[in-house]
C-alpha atoms as a PDB file:
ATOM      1  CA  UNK A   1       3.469 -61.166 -54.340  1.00  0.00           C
ATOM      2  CA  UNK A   2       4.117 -61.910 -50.466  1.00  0.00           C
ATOM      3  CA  UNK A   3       6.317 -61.283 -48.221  1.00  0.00           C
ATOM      4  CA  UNK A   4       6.102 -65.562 -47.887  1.00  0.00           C
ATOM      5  CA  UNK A   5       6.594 -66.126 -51.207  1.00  0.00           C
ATOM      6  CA  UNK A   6       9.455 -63.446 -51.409  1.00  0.00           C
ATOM      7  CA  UNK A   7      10.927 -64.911 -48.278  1.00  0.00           C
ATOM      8  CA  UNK A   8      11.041 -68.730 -49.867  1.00  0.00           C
ATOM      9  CA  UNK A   9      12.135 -67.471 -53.042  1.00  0.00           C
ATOM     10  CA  UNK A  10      15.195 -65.473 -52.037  1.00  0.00           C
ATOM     11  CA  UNK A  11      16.183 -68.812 -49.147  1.00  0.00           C
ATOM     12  CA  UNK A  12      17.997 -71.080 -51.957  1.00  0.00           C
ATOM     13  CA  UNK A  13      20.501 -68.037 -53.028  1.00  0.00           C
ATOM     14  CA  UNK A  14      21.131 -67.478 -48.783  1.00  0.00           C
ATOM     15  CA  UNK A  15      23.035 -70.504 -49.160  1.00  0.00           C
ATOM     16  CA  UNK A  16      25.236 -69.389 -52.160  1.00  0.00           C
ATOM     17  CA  UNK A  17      27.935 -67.215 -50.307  1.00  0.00           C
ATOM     18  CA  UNK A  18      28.736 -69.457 -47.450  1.00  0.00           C
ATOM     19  CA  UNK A  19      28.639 -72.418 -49.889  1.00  0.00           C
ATOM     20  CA  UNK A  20      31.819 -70.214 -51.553  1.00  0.00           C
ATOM     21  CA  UNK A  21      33.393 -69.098 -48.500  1.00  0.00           C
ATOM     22  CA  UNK A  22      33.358 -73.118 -46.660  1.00  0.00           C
ATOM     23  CA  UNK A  23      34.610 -74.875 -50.130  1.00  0.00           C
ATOM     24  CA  UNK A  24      37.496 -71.474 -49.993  1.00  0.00           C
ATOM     25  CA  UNK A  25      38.183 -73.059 -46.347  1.00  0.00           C
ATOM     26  CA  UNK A  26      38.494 -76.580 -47.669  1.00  0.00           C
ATOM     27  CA  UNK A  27      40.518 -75.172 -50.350  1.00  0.00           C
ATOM     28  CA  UNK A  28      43.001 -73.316 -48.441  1.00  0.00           C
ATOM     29  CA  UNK A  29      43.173 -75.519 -45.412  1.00  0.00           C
ATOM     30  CA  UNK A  30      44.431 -78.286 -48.173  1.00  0.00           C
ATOM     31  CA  UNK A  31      46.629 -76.134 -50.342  1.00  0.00           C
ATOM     32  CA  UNK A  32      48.073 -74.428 -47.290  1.00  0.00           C
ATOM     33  CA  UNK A  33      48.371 -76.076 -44.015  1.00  0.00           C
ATOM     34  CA  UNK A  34      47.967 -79.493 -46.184  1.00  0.00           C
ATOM     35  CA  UNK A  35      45.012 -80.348 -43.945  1.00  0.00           C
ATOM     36  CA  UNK A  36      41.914 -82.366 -45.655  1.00  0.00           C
ATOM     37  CA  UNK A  37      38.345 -81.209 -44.616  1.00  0.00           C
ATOM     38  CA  UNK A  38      35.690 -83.868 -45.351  1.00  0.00           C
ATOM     39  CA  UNK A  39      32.630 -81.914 -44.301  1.00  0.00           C
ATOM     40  CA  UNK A  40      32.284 -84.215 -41.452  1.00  0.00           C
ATOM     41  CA  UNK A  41      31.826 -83.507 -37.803  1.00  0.00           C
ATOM     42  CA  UNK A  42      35.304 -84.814 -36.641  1.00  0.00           C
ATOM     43  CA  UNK A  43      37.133 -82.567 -39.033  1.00  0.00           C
ATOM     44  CA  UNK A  44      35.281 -79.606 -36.843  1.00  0.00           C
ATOM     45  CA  UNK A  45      38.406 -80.694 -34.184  1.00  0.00           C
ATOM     46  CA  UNK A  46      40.675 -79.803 -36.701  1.00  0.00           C
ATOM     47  CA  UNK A  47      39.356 -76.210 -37.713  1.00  0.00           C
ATOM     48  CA  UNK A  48      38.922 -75.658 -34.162  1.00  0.00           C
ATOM     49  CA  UNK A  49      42.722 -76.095 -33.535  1.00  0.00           C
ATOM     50  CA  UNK A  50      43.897 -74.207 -36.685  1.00  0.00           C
ATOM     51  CA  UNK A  51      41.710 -71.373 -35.238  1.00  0.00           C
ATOM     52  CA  UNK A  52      43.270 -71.926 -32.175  1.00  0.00           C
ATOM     53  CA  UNK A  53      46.797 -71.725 -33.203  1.00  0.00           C
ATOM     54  CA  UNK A  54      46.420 -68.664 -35.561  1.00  0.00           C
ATOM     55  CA  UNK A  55      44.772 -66.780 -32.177  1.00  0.00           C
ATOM     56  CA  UNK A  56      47.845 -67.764 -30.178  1.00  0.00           C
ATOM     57  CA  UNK A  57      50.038 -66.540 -33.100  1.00  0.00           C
ATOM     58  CA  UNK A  58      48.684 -63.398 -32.445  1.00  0.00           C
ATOM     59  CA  UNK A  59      47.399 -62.397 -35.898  1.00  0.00           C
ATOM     60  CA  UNK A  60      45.150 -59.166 -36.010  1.00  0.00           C
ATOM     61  CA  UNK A  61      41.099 -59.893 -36.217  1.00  0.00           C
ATOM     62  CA  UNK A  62      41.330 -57.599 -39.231  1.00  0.00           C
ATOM     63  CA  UNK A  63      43.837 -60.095 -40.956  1.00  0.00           C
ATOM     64  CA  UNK A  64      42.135 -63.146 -40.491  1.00  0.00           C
ATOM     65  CA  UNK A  65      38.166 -62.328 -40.922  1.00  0.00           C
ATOM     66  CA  UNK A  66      37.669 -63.455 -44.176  1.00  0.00           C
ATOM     67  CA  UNK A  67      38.926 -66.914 -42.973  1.00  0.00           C
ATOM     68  CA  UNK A  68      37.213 -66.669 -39.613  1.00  0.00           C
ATOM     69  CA  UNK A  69      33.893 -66.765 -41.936  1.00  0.00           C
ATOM     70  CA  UNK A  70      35.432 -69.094 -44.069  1.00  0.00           C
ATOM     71  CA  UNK A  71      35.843 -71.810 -41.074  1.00  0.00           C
ATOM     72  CA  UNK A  72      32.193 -70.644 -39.714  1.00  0.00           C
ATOM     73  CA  UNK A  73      30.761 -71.354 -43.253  1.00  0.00           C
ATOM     74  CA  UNK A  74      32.426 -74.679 -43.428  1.00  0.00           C
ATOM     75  CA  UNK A  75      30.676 -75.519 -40.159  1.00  0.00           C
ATOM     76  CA  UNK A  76      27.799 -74.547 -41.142  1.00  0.00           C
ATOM     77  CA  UNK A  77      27.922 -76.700 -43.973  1.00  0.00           C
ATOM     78  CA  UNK A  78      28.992 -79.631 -41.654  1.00  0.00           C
ATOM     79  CA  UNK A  79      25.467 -78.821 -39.656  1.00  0.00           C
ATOM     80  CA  UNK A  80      23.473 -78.700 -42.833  1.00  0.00           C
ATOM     81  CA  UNK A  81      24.248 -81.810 -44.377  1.00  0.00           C
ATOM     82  CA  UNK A  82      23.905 -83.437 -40.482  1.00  0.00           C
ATOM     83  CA  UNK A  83      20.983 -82.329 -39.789  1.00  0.00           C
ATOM     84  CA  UNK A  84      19.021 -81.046 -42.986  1.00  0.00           C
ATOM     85  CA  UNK A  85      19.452 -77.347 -41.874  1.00  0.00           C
ATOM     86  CA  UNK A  86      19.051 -74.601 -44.265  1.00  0.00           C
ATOM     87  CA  UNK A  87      21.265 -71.275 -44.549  1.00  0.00           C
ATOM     88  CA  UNK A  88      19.201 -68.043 -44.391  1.00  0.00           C
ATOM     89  CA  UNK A  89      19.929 -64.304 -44.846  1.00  0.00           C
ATOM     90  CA  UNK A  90      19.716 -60.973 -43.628  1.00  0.00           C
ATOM     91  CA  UNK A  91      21.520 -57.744 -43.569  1.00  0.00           C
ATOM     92  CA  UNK A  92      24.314 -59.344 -45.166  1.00  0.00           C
ATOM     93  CA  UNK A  93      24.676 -61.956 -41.574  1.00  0.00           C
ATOM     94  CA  UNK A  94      24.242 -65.477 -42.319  1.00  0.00           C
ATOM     95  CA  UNK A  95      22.880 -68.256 -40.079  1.00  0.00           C
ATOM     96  CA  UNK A  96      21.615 -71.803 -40.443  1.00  0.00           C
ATOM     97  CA  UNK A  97      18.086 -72.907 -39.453  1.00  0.00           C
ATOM     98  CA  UNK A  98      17.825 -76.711 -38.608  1.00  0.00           C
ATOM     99  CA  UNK A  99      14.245 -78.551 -39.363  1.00  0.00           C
ATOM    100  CA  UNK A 100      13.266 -78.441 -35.302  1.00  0.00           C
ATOM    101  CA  UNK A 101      13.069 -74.286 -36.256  1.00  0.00           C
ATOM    102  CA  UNK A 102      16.532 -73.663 -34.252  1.00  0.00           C
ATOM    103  CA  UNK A 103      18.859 -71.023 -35.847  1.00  0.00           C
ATOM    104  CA  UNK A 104      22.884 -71.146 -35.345  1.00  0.00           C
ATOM    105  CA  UNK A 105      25.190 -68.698 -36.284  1.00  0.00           C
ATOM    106  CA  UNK A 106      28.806 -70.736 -36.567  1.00  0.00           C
ATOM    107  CA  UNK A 107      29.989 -67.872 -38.623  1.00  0.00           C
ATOM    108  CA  UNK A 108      30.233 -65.749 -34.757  1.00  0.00           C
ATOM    109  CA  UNK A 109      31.236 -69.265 -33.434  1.00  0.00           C
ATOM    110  CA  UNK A 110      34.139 -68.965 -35.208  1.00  0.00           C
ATOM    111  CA  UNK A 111      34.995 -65.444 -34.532  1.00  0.00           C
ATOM    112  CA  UNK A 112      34.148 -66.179 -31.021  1.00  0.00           C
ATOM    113  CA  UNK A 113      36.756 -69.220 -30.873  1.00  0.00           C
ATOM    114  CA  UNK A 114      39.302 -66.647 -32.458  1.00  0.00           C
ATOM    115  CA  UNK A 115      38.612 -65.120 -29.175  1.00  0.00           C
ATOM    116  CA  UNK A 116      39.171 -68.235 -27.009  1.00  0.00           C
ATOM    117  CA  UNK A 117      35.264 -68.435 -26.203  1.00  0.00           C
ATOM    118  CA  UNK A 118      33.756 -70.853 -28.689  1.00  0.00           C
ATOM    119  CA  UNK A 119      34.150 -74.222 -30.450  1.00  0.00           C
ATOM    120  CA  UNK A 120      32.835 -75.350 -33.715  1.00  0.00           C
ATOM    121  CA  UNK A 121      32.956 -79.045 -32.950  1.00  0.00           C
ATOM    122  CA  UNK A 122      30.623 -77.878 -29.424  1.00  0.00           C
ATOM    123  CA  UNK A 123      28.227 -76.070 -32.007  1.00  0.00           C
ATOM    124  CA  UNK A 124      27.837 -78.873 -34.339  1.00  0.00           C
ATOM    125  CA  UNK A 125      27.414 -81.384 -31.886  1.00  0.00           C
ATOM    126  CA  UNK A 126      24.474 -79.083 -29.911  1.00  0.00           C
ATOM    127  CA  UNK A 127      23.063 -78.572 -33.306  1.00  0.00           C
ATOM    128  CA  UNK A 128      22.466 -82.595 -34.364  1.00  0.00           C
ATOM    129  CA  UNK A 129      21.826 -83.160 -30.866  1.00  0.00           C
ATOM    130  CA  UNK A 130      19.149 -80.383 -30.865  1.00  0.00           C
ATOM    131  CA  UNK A 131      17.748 -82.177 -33.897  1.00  0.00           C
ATOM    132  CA  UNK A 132      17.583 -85.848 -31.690  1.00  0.00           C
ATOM    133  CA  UNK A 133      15.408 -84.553 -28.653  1.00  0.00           C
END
């Protein structure tokens, strides 16, 4: 067997865990801040500004990670079904790969906006744009 064929084999189960951890998002986002994701790029304003708010609320990295990569999966997931893209894999980091051969990581997007440097809305937009030129 190849490294090719090992590679294209193991790409459909790189999209398995942030499938979990963005429909998690959705999930708590509705049950507890009763805010509706839709998987579409405007709802990226939202996460941005619940991100936002927990950061100015002070909470501890450590507290919030798992939801951090929760709200970068989701993005992702916005990107993929905008553009086609495709989650891939390695050393247990995740990032998407859009058909122009681009990679994105909105997983760090979202710990970077948790640090008042980033914004998921920015990295979708840059990401279908990317796919336009």
């Amino acid at each position: 067997m190849t490294h090719a064929m090992t590679v294209q084999e193991n790409r459909p189960r790189a999209a398995a865990q942030p499938v979990r951890w963005a429909a998690d998002a959705v999930a708590t986002m509705r049950e507890g801040a009763r805010v509706r994701l839709d998987y579409s790029a405007q709802s990226l304003w939202r996460v941005d500004r619940m991100i936002e708010e927990i950061r100015r609320e002070g909470a501890p990295y450590a507290a919030i990670e798992s939801e951090l990569r929760g709200f970068g999966a989701y993005a992702g997931e916005v990107i993929a079904r905008q553009t086609g893209g495709e989650w891939w894999a390695t050393g247990g980091e995740h990032w998407l790969r859009t058909p122009e051969g681009r990679l994105w990581d909105p997983i760090d997007e979202a710990r970077r906006c948790f640090g008042g440097h980033g914004s998921l809305r920015l990295l979708c937009r840059d990401a279908v744009n990317a796919g336009r030129r």
